[in-house]
C-alpha atoms as a PDB file:
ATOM      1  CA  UNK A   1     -13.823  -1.944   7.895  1.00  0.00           C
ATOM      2  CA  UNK A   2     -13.548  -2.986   4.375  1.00  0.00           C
ATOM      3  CA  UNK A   3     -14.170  -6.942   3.733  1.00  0.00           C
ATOM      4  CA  UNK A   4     -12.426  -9.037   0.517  1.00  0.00           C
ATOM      5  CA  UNK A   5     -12.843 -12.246  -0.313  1.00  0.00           C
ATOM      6  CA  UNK A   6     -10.024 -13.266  -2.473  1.00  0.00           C
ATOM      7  CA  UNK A   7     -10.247 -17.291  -3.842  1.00  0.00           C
ATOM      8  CA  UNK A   8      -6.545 -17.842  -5.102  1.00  0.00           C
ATOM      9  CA  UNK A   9      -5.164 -20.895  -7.283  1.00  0.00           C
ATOM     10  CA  UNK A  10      -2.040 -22.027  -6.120  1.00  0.00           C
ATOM     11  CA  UNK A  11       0.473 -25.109  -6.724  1.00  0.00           C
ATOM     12  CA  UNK A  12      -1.683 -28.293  -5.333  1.00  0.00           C
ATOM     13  CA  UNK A  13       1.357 -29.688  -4.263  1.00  0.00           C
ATOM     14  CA  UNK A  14       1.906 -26.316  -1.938  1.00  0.00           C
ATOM     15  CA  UNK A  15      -1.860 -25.924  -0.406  1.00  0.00           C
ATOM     16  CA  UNK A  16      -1.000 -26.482   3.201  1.00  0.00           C
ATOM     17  CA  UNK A  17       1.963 -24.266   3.321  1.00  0.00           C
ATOM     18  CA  UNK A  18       1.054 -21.324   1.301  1.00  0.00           C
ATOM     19  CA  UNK A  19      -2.473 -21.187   3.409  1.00  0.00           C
ATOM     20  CA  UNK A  20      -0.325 -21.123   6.395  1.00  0.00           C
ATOM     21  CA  UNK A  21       1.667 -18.452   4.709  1.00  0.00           C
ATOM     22  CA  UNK A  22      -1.313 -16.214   3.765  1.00  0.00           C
ATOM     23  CA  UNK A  23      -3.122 -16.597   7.425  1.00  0.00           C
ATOM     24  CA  UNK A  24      -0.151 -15.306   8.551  1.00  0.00           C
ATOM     25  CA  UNK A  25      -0.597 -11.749   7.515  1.00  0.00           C
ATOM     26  CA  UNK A  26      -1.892  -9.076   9.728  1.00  0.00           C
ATOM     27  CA  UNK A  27      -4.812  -8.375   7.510  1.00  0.00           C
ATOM     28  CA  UNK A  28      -6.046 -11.980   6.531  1.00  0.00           C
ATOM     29  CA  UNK A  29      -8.776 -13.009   9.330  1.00  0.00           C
ATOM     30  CA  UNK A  30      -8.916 -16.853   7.579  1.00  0.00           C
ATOM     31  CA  UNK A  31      -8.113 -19.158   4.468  1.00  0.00           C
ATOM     32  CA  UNK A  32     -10.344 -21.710   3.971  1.00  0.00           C
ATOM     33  CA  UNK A  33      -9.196 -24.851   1.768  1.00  0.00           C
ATOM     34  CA  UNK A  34     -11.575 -25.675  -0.679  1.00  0.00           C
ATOM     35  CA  UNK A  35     -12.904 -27.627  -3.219  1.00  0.00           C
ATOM     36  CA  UNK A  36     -13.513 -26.588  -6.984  1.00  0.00           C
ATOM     37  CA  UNK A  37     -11.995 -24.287  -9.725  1.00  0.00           C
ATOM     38  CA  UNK A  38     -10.175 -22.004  -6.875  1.00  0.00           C
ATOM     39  CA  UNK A  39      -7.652 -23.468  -4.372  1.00  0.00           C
ATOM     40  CA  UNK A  40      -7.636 -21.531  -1.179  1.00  0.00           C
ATOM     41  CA  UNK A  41     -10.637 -18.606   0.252  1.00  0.00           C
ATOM     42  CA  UNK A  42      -8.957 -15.770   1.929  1.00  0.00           C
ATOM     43  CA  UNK A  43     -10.969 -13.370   4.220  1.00  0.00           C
ATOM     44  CA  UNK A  44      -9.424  -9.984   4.094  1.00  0.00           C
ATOM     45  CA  UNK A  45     -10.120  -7.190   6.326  1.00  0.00           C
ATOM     46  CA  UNK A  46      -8.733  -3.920   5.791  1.00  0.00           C
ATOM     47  CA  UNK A  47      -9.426  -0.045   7.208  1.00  0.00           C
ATOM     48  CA  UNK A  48      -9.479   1.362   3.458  1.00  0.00           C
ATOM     49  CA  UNK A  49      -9.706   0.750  -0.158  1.00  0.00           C
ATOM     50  CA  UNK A  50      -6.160   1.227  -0.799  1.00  0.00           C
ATOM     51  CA  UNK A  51      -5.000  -1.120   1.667  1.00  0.00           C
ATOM     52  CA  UNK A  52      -6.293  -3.685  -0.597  1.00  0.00           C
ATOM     53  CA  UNK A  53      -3.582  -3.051  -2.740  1.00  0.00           C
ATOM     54  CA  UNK A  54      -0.801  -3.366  -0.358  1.00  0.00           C
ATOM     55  CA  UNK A  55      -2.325  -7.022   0.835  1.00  0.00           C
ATOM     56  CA  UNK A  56      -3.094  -8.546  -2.163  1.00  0.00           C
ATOM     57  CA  UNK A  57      -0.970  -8.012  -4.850  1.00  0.00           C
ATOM     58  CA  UNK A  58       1.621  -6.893  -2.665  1.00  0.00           C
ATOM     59  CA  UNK A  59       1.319  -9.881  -0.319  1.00  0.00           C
ATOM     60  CA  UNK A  60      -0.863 -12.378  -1.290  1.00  0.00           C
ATOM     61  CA  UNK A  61       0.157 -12.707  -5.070  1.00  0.00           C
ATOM     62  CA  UNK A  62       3.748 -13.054  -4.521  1.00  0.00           C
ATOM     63  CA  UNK A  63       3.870 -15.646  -1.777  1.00  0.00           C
ATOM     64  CA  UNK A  64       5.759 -18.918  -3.361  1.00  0.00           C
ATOM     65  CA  UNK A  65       2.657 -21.175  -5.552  1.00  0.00           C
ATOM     66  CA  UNK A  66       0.299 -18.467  -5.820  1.00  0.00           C
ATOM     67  CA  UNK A  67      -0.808 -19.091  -9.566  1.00  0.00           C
ATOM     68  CA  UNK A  68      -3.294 -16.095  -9.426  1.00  0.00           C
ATOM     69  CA  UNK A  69      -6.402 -14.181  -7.356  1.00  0.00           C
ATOM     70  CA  UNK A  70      -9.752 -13.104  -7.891  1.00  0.00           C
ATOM     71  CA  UNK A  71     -11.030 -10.768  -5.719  1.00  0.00           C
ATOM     72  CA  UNK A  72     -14.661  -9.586  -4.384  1.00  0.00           C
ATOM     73  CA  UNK A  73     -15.169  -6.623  -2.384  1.00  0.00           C
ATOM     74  CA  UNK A  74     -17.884  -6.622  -0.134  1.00  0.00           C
ATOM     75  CA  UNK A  75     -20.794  -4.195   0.258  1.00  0.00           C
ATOM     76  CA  UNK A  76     -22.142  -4.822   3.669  1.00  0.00           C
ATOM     77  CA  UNK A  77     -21.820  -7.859   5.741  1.00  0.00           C
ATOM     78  CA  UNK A  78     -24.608 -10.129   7.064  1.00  0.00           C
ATOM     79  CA  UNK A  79     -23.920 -12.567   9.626  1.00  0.00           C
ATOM     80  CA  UNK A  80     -26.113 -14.808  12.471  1.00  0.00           C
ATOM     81  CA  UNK A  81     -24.629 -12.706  15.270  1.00  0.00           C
ATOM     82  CA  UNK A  82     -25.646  -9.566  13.514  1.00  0.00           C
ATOM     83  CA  UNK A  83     -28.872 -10.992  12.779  1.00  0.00           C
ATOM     84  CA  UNK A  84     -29.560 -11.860  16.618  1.00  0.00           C
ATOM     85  CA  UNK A  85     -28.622  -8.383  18.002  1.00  0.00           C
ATOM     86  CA  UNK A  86     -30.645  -6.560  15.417  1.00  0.00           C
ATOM     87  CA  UNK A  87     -34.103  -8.384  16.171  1.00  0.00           C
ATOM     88  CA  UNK A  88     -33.201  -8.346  19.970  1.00  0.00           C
ATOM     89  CA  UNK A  89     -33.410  -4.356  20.304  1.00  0.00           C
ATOM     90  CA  UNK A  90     -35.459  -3.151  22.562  1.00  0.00           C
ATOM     91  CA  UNK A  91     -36.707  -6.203  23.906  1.00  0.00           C
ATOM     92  CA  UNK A  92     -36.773  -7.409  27.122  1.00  0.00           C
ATOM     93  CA  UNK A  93     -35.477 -10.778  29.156  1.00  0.00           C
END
């Protein structure tokens, strides 16, 4: 699975409807409203590279008040859960 993080600018006015719109679509996992130079945080999970394509520009970026994207790709994922089931190998309750 292939993670993005896209932060998007949109129309302030819009922010509550276009994060609606943008958590809507099969591939976005959340949108985060935030504060700062970038509007909206979208979490974007997708089974290859090219998919990316298809989501954001082809979704994302034309929803209604999307001013524009940046995206980051990530390399590997760290999270608490992970964390918690890698140092519990092979121990013992």
């Amino acid at each position: 699975m292939i993670t993005a993080i896209v932060l998007i600018k949109t129309s302030v006015d819009r922010i509550p409807e276009i994060a609606e719109q943008i958590a809507a679509l099969d591939s976005v996992s959340e949108v985060f409203s935030v504060t700062g130079t970038y509007d909206l945080i979208a979490m974007v999970r997708v089974r290859q590279h090219d998919d990316l394509a298809e989501v954001i520009p082809g979704k994302i970026s034309k929803i209604p008040g999307v001013e524009g994207t940046d995206t980051h790709v990530a390399f590997r994922t760290y999270s608490q859960h992970d964390l918690e089931a890698a140092f519990a190998i092979g121990l013992d309750n």
